[in-house]
PDB file of N, CA and C in Angstrom:
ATOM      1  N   UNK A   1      11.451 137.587 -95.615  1.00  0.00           N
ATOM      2  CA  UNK A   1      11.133 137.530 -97.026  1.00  0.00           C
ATOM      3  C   UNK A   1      12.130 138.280 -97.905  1.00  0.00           C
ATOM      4  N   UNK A   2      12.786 139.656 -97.348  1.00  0.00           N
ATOM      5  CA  UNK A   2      13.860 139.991 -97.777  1.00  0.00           C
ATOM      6  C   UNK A   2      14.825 139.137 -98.627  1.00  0.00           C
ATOM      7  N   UNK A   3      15.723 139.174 -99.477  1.00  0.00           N
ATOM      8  CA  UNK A   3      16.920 138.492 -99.576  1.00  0.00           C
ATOM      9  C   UNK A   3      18.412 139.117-100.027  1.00  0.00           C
ATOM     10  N   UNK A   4      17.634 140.236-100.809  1.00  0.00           N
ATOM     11  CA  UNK A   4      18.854 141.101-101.142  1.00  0.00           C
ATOM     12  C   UNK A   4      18.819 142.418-101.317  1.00  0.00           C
ATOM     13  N   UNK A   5      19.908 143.036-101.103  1.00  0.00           N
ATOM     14  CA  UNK A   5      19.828 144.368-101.622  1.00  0.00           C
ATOM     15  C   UNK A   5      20.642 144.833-102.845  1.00  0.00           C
ATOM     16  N   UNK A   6      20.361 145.505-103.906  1.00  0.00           N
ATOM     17  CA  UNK A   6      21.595 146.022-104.999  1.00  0.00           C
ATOM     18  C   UNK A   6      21.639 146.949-105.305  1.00  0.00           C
ATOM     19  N   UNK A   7      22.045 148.297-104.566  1.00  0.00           N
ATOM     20  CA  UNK A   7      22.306 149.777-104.852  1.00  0.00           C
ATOM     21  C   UNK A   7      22.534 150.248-106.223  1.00  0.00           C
ATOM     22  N   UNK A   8      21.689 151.264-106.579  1.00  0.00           N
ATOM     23  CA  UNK A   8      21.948 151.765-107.918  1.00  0.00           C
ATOM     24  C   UNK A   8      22.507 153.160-107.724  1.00  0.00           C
ATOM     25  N   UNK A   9      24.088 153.287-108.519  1.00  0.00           N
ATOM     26  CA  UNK A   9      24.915 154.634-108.304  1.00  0.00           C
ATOM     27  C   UNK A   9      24.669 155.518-109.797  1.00  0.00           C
ATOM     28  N   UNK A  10      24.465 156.803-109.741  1.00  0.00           N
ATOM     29  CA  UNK A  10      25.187 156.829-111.015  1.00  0.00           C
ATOM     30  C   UNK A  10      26.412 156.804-111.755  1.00  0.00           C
ATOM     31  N   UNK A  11      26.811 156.957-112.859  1.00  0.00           N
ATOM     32  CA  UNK A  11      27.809 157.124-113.078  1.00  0.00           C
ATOM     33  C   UNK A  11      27.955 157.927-114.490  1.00  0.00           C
ATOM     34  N   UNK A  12      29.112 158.246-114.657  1.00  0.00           N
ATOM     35  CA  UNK A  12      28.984 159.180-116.139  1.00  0.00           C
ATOM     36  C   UNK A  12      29.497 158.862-117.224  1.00  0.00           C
ATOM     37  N   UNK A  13      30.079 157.637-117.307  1.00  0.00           N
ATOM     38  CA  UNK A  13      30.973 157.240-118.248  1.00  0.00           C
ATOM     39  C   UNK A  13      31.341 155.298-117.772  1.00  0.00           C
ATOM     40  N   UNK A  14      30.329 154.636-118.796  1.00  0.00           N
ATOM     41  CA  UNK A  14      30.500 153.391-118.203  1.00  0.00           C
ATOM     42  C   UNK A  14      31.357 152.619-118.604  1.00  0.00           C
ATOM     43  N   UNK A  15      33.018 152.849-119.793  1.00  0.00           N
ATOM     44  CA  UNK A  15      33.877 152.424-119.604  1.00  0.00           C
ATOM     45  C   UNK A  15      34.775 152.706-118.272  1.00  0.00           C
ATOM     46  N   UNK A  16      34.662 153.878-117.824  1.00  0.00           N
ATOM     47  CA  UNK A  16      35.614 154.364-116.718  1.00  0.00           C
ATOM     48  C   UNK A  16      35.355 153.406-115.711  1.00  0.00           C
ATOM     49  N   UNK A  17      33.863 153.433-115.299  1.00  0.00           N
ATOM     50  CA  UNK A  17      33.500 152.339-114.259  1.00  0.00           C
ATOM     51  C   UNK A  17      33.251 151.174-113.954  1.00  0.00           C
ATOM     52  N   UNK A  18      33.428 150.413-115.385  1.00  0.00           N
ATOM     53  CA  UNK A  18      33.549 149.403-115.431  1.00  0.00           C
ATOM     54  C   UNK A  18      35.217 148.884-114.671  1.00  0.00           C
ATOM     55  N   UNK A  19      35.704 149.896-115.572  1.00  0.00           N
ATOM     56  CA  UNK A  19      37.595 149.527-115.007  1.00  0.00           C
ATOM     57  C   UNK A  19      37.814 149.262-113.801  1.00  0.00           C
ATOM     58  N   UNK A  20      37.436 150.528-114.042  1.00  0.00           N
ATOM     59  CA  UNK A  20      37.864 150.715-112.035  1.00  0.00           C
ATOM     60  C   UNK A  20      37.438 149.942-111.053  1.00  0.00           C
ATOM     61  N   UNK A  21      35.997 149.425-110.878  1.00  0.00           N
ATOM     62  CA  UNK A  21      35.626 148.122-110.217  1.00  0.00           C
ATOM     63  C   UNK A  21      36.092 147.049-110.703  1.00  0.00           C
ATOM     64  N   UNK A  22      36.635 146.621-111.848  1.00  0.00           N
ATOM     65  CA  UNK A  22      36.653 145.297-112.276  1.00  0.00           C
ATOM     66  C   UNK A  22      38.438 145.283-112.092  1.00  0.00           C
ATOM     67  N   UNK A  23      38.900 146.422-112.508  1.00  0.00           N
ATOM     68  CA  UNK A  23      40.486 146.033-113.258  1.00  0.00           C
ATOM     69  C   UNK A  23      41.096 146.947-111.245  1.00  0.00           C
ATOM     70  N   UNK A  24      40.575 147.525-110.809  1.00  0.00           N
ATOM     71  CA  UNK A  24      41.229 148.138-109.274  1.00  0.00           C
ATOM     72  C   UNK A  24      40.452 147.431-108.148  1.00  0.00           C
ATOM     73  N   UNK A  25      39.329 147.255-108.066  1.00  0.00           N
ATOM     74  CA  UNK A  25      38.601 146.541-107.389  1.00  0.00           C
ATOM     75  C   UNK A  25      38.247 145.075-106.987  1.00  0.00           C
ATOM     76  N   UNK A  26      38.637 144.896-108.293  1.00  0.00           N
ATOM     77  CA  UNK A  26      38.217 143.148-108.088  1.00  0.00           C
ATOM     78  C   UNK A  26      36.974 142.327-108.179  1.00  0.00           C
ATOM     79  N   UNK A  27      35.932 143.172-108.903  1.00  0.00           N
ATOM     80  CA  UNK A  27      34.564 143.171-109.342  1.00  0.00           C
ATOM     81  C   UNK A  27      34.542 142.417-110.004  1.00  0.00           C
ATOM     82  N   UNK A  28      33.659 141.297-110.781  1.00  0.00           N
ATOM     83  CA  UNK A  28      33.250 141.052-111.938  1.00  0.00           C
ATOM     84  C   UNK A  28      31.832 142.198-112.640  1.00  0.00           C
ATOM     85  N   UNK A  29      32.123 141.785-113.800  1.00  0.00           N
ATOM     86  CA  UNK A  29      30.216 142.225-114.382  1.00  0.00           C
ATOM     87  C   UNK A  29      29.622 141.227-114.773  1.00  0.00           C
ATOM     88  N   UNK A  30      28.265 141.571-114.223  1.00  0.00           N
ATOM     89  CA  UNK A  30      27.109 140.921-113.745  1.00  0.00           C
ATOM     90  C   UNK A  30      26.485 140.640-114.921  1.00  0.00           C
ATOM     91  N   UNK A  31      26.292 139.769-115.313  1.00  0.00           N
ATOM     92  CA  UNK A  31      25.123 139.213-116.578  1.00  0.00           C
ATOM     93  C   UNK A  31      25.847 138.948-117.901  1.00  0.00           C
ATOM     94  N   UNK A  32      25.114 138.357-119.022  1.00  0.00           N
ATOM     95  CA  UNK A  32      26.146 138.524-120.101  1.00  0.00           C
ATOM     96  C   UNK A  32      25.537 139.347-121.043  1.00  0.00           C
ATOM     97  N   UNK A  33      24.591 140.300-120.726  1.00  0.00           N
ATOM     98  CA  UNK A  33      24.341 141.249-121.535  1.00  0.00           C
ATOM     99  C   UNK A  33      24.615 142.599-121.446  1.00  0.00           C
ATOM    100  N   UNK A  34      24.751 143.193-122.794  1.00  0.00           N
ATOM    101  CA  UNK A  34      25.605 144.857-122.209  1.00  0.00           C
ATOM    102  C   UNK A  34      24.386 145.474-122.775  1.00  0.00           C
ATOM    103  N   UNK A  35      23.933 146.435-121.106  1.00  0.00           N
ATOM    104  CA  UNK A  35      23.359 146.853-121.593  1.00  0.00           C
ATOM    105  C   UNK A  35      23.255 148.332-121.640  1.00  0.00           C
ATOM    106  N   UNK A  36      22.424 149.195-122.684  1.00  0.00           N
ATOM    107  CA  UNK A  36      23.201 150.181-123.134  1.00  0.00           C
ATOM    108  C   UNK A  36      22.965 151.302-121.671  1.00  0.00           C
ATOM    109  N   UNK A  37      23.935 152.216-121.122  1.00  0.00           N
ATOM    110  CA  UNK A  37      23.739 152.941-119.984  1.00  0.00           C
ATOM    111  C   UNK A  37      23.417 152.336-118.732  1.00  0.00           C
ATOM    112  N   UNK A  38      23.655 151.120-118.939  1.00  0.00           N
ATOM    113  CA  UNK A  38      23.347 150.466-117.436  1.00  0.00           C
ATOM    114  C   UNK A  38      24.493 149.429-117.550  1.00  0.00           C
ATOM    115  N   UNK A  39      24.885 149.547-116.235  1.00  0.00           N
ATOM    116  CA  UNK A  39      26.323 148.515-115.447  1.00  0.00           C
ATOM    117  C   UNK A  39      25.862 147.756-114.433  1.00  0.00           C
ATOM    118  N   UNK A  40      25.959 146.557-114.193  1.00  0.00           N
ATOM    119  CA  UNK A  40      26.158 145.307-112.876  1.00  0.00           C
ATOM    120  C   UNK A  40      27.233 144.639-113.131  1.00  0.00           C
ATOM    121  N   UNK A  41      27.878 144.843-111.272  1.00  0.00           N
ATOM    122  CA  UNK A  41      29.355 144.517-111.227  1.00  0.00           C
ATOM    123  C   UNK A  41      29.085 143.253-109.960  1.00  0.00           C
ATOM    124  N   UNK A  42      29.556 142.506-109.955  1.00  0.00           N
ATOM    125  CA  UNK A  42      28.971 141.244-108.468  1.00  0.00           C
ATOM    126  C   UNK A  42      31.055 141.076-107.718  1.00  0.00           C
ATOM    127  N   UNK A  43      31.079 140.932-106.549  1.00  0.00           N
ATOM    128  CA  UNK A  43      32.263 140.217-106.052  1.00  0.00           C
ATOM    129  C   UNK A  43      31.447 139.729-104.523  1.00  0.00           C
ATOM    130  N   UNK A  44      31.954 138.500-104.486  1.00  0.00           N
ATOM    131  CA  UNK A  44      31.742 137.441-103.911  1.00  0.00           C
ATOM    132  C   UNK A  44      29.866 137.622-103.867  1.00  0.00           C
ATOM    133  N   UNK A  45      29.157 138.070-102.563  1.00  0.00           N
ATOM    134  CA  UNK A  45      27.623 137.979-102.968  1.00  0.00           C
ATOM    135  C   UNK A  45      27.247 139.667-102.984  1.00  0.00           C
ATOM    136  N   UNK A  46      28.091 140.665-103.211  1.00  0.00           N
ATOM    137  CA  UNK A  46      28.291 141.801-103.354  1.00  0.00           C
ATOM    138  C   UNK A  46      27.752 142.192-105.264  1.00  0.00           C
ATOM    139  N   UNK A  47      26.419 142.918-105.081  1.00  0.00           N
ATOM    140  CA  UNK A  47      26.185 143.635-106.316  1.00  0.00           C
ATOM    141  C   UNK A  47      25.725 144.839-106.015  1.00  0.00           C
ATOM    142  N   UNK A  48      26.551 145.742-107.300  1.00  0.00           N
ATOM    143  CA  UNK A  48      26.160 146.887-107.100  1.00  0.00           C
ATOM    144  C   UNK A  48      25.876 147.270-108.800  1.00  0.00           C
ATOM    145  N   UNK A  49      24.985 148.433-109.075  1.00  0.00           N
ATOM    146  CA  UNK A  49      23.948 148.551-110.432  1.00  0.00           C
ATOM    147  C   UNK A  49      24.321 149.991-110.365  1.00  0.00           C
ATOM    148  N   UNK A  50      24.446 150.232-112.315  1.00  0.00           N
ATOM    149  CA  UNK A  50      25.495 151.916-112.179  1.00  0.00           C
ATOM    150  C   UNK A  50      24.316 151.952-113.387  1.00  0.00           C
ATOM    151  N   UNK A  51      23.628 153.430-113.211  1.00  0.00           N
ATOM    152  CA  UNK A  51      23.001 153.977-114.331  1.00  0.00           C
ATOM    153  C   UNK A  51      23.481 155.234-114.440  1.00  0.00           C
ATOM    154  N   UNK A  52      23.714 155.083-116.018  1.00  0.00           N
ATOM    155  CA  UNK A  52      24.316 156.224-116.829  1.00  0.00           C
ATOM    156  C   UNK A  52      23.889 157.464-116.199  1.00  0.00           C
ATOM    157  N   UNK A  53      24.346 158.729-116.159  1.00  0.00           N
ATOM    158  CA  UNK A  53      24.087 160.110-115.170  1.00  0.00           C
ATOM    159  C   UNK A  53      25.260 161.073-116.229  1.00  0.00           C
ATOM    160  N   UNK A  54      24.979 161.293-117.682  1.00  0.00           N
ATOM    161  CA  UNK A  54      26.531 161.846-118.415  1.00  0.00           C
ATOM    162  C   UNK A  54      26.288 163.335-118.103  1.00  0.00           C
ATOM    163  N   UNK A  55      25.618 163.857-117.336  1.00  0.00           N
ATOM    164  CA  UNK A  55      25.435 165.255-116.863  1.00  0.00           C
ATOM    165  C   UNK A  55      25.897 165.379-114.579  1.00  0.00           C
ATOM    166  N   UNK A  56      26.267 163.937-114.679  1.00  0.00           N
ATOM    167  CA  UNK A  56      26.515 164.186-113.419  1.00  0.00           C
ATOM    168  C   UNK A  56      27.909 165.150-113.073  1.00  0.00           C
ATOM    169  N   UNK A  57      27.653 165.971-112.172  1.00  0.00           N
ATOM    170  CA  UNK A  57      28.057 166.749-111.674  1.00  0.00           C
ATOM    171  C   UNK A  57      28.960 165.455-110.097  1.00  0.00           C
ATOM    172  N   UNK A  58      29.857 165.597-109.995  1.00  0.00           N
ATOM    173  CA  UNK A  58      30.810 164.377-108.717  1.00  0.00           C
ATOM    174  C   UNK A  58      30.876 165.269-107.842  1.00  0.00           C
ATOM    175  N   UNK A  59      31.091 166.864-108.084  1.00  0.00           N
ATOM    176  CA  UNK A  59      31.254 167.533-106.955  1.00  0.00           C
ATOM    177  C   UNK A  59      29.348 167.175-106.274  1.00  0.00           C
ATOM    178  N   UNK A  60      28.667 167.333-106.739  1.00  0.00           N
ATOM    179  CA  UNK A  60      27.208 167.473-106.523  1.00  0.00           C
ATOM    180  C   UNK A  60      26.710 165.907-105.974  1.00  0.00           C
ATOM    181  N   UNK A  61      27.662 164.781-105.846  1.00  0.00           N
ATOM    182  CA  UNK A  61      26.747 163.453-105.910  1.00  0.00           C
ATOM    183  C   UNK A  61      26.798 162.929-104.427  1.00  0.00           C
ATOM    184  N   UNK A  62      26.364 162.751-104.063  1.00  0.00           N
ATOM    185  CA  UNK A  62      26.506 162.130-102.604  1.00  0.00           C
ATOM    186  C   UNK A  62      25.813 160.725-102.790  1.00  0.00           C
ATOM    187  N   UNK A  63      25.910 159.512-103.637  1.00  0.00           N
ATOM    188  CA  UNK A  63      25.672 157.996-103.754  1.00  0.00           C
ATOM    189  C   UNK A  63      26.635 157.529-102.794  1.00  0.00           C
ATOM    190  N   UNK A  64      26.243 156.497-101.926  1.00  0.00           N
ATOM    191  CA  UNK A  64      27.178 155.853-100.731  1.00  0.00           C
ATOM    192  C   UNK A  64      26.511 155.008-100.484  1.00  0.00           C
ATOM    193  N   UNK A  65      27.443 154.012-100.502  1.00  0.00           N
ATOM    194  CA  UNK A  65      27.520 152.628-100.205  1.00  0.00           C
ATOM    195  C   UNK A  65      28.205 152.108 -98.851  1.00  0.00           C
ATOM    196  N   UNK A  66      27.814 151.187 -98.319  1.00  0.00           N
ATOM    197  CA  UNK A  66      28.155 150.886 -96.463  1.00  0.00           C
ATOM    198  C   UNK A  66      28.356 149.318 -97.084  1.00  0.00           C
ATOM    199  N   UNK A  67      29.483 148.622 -97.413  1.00  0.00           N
ATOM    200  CA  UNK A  67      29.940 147.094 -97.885  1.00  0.00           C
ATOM    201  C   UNK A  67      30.253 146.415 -96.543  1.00  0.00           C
ATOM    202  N   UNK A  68      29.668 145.215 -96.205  1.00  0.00           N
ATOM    203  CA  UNK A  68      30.366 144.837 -94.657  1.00  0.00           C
ATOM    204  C   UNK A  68      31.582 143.937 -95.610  1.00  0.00           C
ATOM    205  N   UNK A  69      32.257 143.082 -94.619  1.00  0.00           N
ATOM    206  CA  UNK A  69      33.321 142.228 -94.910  1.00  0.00           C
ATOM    207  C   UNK A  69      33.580 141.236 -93.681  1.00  0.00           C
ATOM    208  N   UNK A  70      33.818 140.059 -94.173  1.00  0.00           N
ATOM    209  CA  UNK A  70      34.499 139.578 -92.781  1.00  0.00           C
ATOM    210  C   UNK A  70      35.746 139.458 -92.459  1.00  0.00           C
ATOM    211  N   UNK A  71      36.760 140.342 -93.840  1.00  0.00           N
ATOM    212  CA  UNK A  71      38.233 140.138 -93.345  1.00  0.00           C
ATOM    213  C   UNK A  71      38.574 141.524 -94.073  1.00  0.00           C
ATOM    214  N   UNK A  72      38.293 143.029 -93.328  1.00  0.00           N
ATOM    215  CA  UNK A  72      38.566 143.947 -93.607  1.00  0.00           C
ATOM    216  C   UNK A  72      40.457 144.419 -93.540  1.00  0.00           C
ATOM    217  N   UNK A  73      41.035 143.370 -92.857  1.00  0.00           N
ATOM    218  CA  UNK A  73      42.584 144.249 -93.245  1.00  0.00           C
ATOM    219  C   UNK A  73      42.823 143.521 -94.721  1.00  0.00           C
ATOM    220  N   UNK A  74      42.758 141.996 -95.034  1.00  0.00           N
ATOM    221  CA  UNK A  74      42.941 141.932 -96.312  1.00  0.00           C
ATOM    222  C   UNK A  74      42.635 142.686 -97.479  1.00  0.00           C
ATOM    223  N   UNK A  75      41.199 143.145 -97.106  1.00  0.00           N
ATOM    224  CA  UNK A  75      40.985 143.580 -98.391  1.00  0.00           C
ATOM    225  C   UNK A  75      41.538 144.967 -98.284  1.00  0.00           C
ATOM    226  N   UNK A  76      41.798 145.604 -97.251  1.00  0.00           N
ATOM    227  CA  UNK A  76      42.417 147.055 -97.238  1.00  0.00           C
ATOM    228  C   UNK A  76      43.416 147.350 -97.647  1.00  0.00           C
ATOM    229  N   UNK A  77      44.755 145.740 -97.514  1.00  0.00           N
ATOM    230  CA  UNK A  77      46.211 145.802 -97.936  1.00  0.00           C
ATOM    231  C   UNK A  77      45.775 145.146 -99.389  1.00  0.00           C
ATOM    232  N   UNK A  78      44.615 144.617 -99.626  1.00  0.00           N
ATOM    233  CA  UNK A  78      44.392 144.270-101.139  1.00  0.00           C
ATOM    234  C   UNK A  78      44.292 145.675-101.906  1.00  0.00           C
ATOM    235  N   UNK A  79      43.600 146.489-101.575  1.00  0.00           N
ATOM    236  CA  UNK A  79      43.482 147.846-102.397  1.00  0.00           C
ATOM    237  C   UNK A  79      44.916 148.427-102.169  1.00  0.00           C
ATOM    238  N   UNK A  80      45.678 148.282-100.901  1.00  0.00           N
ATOM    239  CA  UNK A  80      46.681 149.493-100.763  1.00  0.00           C
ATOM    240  C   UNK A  80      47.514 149.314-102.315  1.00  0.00           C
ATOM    241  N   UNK A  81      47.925 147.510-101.992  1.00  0.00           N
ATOM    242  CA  UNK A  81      48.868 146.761-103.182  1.00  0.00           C
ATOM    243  C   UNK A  81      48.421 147.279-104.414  1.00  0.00           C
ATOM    244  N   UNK A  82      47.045 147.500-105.188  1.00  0.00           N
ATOM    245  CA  UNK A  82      46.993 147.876-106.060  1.00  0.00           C
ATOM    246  C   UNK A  82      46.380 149.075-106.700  1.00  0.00           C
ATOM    247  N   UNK A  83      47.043 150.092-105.853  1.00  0.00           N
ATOM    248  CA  UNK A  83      47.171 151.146-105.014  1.00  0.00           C
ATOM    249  C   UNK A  83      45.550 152.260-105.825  1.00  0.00           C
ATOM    250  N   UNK A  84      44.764 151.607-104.989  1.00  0.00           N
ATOM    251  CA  UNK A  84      43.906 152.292-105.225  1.00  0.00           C
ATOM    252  C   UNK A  84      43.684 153.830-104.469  1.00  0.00           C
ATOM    253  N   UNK A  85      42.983 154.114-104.364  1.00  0.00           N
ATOM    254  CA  UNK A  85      42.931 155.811-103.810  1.00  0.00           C
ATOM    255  C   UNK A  85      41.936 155.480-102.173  1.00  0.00           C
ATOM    256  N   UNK A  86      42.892 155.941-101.341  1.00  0.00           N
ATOM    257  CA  UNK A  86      42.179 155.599-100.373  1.00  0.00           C
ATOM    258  C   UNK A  86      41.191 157.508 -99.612  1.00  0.00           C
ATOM    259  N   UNK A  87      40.291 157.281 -99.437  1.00  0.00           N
ATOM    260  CA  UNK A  87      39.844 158.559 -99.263  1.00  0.00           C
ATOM    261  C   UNK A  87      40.892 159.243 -97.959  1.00  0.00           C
ATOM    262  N   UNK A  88      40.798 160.667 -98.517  1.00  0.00           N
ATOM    263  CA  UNK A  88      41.838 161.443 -97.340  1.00  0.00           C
ATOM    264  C   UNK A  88      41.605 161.017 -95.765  1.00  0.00           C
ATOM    265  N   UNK A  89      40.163 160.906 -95.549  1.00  0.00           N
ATOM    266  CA  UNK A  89      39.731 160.880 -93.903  1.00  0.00           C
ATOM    267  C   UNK A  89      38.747 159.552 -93.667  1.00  0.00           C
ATOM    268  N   UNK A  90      39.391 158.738 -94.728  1.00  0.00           N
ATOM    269  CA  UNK A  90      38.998 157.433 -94.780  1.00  0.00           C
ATOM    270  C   UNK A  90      39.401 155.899 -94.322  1.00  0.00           C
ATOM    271  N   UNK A  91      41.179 156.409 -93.617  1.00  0.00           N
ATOM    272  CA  UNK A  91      41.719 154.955 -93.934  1.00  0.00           C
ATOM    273  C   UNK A  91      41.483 153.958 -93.114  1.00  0.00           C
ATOM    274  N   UNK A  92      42.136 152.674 -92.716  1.00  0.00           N
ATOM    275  CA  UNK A  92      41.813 151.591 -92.054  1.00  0.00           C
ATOM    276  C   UNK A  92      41.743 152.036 -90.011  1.00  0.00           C
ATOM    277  N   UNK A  93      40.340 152.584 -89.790  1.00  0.00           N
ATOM    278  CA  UNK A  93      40.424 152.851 -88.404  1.00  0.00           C
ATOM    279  C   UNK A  93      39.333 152.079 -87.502  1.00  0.00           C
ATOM    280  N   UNK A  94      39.434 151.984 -86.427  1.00  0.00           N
ATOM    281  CA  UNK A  94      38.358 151.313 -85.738  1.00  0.00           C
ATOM    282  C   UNK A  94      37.387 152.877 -85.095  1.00  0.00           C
ATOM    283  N   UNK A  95      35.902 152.470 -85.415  1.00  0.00           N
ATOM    284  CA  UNK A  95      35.265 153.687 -85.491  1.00  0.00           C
ATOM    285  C   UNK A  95      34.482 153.400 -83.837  1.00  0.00           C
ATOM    286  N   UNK A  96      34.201 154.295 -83.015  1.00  0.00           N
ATOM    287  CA  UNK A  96      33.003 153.669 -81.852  1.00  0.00           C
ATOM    288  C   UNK A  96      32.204 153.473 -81.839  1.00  0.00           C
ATOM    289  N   UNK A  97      31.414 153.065 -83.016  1.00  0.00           N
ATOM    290  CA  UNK A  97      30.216 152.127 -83.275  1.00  0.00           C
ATOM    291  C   UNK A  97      30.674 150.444 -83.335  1.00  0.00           C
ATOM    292  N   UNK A  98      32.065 150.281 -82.440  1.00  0.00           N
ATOM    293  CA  UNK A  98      32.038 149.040 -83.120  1.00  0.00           C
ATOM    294  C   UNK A  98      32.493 148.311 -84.625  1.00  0.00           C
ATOM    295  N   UNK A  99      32.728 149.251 -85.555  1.00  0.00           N
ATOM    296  CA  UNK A  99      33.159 149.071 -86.462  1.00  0.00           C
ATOM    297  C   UNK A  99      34.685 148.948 -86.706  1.00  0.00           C
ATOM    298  N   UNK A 100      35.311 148.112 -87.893  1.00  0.00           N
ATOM    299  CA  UNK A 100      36.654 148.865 -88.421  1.00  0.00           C
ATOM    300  C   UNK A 100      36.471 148.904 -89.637  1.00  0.00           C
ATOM    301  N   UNK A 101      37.134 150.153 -90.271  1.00  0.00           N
ATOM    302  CA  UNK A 101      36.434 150.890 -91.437  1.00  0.00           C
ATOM    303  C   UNK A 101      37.285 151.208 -92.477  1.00  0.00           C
ATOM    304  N   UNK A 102      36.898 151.339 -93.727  1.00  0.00           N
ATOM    305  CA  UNK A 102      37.804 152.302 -94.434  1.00  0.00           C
ATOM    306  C   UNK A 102      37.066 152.678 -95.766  1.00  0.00           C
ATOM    307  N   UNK A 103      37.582 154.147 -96.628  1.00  0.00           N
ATOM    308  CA  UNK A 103      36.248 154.511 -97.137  1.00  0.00           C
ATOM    309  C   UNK A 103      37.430 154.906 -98.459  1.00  0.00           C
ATOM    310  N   UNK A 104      36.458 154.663 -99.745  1.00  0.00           N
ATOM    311  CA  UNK A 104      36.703 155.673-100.667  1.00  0.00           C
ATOM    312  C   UNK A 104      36.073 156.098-101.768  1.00  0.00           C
ATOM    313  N   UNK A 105      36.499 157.128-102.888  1.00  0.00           N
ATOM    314  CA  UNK A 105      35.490 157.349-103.746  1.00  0.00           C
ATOM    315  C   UNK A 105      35.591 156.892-104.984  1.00  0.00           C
ATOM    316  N   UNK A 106      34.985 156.434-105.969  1.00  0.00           N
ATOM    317  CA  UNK A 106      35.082 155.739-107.254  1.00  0.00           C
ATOM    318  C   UNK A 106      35.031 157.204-108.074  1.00  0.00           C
ATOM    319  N   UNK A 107      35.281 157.121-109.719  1.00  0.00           N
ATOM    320  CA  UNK A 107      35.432 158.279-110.560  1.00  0.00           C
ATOM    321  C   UNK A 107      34.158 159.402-110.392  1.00  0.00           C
ATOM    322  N   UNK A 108      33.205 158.476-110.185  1.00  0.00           N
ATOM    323  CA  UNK A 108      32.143 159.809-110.152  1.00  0.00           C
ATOM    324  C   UNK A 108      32.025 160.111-108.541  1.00  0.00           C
ATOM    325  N   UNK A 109      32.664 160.214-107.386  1.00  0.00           N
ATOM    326  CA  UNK A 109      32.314 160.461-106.371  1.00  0.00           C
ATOM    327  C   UNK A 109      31.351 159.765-105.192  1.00  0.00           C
ATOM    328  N   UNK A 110      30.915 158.246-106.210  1.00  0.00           N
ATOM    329  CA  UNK A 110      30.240 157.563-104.647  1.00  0.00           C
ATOM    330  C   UNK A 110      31.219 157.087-103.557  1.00  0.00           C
ATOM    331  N   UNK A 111      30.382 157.151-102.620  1.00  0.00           N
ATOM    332  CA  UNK A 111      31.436 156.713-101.247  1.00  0.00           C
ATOM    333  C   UNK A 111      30.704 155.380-101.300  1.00  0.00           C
ATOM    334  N   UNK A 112      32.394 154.548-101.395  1.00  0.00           N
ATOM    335  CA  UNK A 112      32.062 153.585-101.008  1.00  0.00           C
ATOM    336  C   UNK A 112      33.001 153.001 -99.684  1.00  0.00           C
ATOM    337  N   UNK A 113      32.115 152.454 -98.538  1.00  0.00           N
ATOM    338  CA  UNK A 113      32.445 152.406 -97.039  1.00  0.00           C
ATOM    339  C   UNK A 113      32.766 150.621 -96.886  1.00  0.00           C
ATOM    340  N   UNK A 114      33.629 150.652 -95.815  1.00  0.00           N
ATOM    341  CA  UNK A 114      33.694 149.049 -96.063  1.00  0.00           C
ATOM    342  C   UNK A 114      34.248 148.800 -94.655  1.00  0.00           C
ATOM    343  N   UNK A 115      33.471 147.810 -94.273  1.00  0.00           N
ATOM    344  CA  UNK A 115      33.364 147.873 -92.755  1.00  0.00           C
ATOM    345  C   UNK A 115      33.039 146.342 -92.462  1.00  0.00           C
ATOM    346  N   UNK A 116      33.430 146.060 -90.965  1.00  0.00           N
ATOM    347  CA  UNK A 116      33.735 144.540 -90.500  1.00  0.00           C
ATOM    348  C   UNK A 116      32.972 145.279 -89.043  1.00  0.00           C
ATOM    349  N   UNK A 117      32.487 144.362 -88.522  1.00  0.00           N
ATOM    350  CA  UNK A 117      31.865 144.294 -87.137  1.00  0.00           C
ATOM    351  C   UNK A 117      33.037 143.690 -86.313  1.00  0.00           C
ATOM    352  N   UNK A 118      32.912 144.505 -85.355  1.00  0.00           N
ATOM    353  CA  UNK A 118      34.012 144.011 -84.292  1.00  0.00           C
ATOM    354  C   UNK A 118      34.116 142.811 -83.484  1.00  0.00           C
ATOM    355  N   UNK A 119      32.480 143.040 -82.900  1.00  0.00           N
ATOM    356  CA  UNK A 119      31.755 142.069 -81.807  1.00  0.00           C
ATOM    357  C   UNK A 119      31.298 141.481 -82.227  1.00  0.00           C
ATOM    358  N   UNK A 120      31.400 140.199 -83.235  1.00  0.00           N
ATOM    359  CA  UNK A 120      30.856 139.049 -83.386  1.00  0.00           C
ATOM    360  C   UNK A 120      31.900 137.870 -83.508  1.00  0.00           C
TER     361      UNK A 120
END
């Protein structure tokens, strides 16, 4: 009965995060209404929902996101090319869960993880 999931991050400043997913990421935004303190960004069946937080503290936020993919080196040499920030202890590795991975953080500090299954 499930069908979807759409994580809500905060964020502190919703021009910054709009950019950065849309203009570094490759996001669209979601709907055609703006609405005030709230963000939806969609790429391919990928949505994620940003509510305003203008007292957030980034050192303090721990929001994280786990994105699968089915063609994780593209999109990894897609971010390198437009040289997004790849987290220090984040980059393109195969993890022993089976995974290959790579992680980083958006302006306010969510981790966002992005990962391909090995074994299928």
């Amino acid at each position: 009965m499930l069908t979807d999931i759409n994580p809500k991050l905060p964020m502190r400043n919703k021009t910054l995060t709009r950019d950065y997913y849309i203009n570094k990421l490759g996001f669209e935004e979601y709907g055609n209404a703006d609405y005030d303190g709230y963000l939806m960004i969609q790429k391919d069946r990928i949505q994620i929902h940003f509510f305003e937080h203008k007292d957030l503290d980034p050192k303090e936020n721990y929001g994280q996101v786990y994105i699968r993919t089915d063609d994780i080196d593209t999109l990894y040499q897609s971010y390198l090319k437009n040289k997004v920030s790849i987290h220090p202890s984040g980059h393109l590795q195969i993890k022993p869960w089976g995974q290959k991975e790579f992680a980083m953080l958006d302006p306010d500090n969510n981790l966002l993880t992005f990962g391909q299954n090995l074994h299928t």
